[in-house]
Structures are given as C-alpha cells and as structure tokens.
N, C-alpha and C. Protein backbone atom coordinates (compact mmCIF):
# COMPACT_ATOMS: atom_id res chain seq x y z
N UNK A 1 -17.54 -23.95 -42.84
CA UNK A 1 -18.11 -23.83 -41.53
C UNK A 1 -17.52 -24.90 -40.62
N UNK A 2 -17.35 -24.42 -39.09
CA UNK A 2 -16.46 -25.37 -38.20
C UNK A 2 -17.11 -24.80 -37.13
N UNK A 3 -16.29 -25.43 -36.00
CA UNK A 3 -16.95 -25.48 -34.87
C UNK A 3 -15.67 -25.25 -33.67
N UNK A 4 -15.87 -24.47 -33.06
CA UNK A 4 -14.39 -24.28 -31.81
C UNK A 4 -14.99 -24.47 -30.62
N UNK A 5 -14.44 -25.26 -30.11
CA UNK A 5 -14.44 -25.97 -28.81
C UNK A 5 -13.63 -25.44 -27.66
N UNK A 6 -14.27 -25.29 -26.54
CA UNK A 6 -13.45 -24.75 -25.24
C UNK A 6 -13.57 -25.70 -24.37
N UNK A 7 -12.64 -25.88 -23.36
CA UNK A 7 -12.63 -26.77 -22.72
C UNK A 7 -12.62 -25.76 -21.57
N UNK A 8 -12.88 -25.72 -20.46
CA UNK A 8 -13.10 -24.64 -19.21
C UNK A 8 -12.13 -26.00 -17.90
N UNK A 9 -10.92 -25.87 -17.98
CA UNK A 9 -10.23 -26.63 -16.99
C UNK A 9 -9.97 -26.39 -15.58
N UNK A 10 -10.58 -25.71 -15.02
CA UNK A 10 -11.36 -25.05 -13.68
C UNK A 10 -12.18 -25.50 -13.80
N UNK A 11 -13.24 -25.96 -14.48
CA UNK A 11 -14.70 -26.59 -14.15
C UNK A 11 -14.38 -28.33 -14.68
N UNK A 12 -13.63 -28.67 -15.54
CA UNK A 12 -13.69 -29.90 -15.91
C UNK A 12 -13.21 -31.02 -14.53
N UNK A 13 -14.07 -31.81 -14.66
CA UNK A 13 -13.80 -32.28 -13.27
C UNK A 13 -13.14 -33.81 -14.28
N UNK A 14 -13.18 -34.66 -15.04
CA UNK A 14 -12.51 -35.34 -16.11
C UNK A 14 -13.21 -36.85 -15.83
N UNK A 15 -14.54 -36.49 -15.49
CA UNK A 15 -15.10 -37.72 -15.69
C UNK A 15 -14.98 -38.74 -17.04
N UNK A 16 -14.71 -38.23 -17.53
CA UNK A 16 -15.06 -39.04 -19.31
C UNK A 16 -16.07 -39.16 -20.00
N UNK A 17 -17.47 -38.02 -19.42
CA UNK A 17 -18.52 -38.18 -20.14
C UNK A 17 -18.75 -37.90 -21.50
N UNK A 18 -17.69 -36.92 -21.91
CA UNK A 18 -17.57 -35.89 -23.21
C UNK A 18 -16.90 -36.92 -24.12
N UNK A 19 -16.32 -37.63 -23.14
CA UNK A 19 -15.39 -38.30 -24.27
C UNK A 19 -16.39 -39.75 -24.84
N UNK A 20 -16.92 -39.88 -23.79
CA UNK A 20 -17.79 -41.63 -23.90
C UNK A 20 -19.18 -41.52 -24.83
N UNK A 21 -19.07 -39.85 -25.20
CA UNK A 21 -20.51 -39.79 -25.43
C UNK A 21 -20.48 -39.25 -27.28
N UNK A 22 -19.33 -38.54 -27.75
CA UNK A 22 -19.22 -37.76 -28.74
C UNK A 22 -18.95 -38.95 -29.73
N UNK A 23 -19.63 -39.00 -30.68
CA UNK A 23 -19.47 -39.67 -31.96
C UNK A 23 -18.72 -39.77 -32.75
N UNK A 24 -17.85 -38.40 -33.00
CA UNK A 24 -16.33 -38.84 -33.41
C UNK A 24 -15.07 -38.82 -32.70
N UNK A 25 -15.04 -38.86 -31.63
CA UNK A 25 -14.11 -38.82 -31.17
C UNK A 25 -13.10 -37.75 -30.72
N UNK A 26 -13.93 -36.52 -30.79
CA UNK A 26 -13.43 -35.64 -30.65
C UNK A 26 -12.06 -35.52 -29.43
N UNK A 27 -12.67 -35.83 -28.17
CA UNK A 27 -12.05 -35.46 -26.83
C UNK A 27 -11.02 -36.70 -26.67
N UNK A 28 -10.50 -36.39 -25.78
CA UNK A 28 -9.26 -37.60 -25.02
C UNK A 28 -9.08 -36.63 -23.45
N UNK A 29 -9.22 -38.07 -22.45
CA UNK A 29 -8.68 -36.97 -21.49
C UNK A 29 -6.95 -37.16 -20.85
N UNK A 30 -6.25 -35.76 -20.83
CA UNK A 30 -5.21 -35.96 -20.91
C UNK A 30 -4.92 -35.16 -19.18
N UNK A 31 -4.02 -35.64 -18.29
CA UNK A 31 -3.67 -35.06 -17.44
C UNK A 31 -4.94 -35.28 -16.51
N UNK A 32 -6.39 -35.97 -17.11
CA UNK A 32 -7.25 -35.84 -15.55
C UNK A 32 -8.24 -34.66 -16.35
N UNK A 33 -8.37 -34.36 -17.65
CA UNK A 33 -9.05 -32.94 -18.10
C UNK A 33 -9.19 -33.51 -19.58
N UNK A 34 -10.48 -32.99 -19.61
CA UNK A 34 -10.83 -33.31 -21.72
C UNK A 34 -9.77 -32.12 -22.17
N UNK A 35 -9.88 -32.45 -23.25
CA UNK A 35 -9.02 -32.03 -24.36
C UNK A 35 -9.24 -32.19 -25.95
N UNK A 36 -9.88 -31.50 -26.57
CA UNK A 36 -10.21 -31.58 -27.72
C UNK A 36 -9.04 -31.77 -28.80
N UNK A 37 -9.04 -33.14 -28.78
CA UNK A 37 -7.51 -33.32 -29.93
C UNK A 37 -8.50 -33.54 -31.45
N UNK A 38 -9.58 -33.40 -31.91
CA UNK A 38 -9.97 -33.64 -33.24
C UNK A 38 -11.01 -32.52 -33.20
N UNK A 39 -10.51 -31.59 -33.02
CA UNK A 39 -11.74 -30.45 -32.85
C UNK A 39 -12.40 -30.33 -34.67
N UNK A 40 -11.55 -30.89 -35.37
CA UNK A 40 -11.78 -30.75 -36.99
C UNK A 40 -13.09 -31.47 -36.93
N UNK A 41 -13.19 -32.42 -36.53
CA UNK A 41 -14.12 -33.73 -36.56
C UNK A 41 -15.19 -33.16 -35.96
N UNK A 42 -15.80 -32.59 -35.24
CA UNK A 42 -16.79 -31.88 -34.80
C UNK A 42 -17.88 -31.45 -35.50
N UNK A 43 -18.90 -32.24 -34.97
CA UNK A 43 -20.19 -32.30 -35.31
C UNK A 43 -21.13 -30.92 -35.02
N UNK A 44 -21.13 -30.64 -34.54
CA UNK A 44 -21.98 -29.36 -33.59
C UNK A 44 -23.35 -30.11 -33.00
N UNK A 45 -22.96 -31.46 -32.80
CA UNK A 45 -24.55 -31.92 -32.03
C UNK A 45 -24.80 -31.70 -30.61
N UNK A 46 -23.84 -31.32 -30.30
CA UNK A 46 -23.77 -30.82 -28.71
C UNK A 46 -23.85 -31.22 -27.60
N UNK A 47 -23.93 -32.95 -27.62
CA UNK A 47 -24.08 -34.17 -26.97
C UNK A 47 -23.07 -33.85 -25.63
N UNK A 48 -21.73 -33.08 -26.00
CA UNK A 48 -21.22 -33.35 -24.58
C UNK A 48 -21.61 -32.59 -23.84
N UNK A 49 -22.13 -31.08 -24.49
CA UNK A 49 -22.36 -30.40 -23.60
C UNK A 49 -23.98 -30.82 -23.07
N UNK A 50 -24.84 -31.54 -23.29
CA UNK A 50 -25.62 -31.92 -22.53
C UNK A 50 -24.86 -33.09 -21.55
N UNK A 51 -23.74 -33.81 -21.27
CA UNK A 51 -23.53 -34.77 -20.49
C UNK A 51 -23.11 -33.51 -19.25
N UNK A 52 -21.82 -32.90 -19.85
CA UNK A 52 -20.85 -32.23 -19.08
C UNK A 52 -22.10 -31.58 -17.67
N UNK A 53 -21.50 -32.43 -16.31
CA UNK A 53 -22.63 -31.64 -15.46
C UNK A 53 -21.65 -30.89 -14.92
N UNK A 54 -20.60 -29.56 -14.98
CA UNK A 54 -19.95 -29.00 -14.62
C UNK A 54 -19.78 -27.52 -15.67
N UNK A 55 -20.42 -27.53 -16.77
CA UNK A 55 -21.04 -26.72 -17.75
C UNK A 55 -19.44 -26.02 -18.27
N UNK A 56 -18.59 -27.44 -18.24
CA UNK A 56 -16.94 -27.00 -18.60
C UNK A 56 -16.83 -26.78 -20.19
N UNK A 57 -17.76 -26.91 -20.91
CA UNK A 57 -17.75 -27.04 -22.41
C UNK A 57 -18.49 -25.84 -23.14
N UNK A 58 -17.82 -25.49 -24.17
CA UNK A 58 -18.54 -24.58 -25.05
C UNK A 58 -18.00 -24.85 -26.79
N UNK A 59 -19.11 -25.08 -27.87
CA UNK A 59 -18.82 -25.09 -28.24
C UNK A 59 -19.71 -24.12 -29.39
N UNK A 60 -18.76 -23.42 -29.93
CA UNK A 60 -19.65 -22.57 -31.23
C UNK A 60 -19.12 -22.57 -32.59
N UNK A 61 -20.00 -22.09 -32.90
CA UNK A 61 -19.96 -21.87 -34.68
C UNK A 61 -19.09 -20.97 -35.33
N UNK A 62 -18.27 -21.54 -36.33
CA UNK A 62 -17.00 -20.13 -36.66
C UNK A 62 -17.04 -20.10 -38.05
C-alpha cells in the first residue's frame, strides 16, 4: 500500500507550507511550485493538505 500525490501547479501558489509541515520530507519546492520528490516516504497523514490554502494537493491511496 502507497500513496500518490498530485501536485495541481495552477493552484500551487509555492508558499512552503507543504513542505514546512510534512514529516518526512516529502515535498521540495522547485521552480516557485511543490514537488513531490519522496512521494515513497509518504505517510497518508494529510497534514499538507490541511495547510495547502489553495486546495493544490491531492493525495490518495493506491
């Protein structure tokens, strides 16, 4: 069981909340936009998507 992550780069505005907030480290922002470079590492606690106030994140169960 894993977890796939979307990043919505039309809505990501690249504050760094996703990144300042996720426990392993999932995100990095690259270009001004998150970017899920450890999507392996993914928790499913869903922490960024409660920060993200631009609702740029999705992440589900695969």
């Amino acid at each position: 069981m894993g977890w796939k992550i979307t990043v919505d780069v039309d809505k990501c505005t690249g504050d760094g909340e996703c990144v300042d907030v996720c426990p392993t480290e999932v995100y990095e922002l690259q270009d001004g936009k998150a970017v899920a470079v450890n999507e392996e590492e993914c928790l499913g606690c869903e922490s960024c998507i409660e920060v993200c106030e631009t609702n740029a994140l999705t992440v589900e169960e695969v």
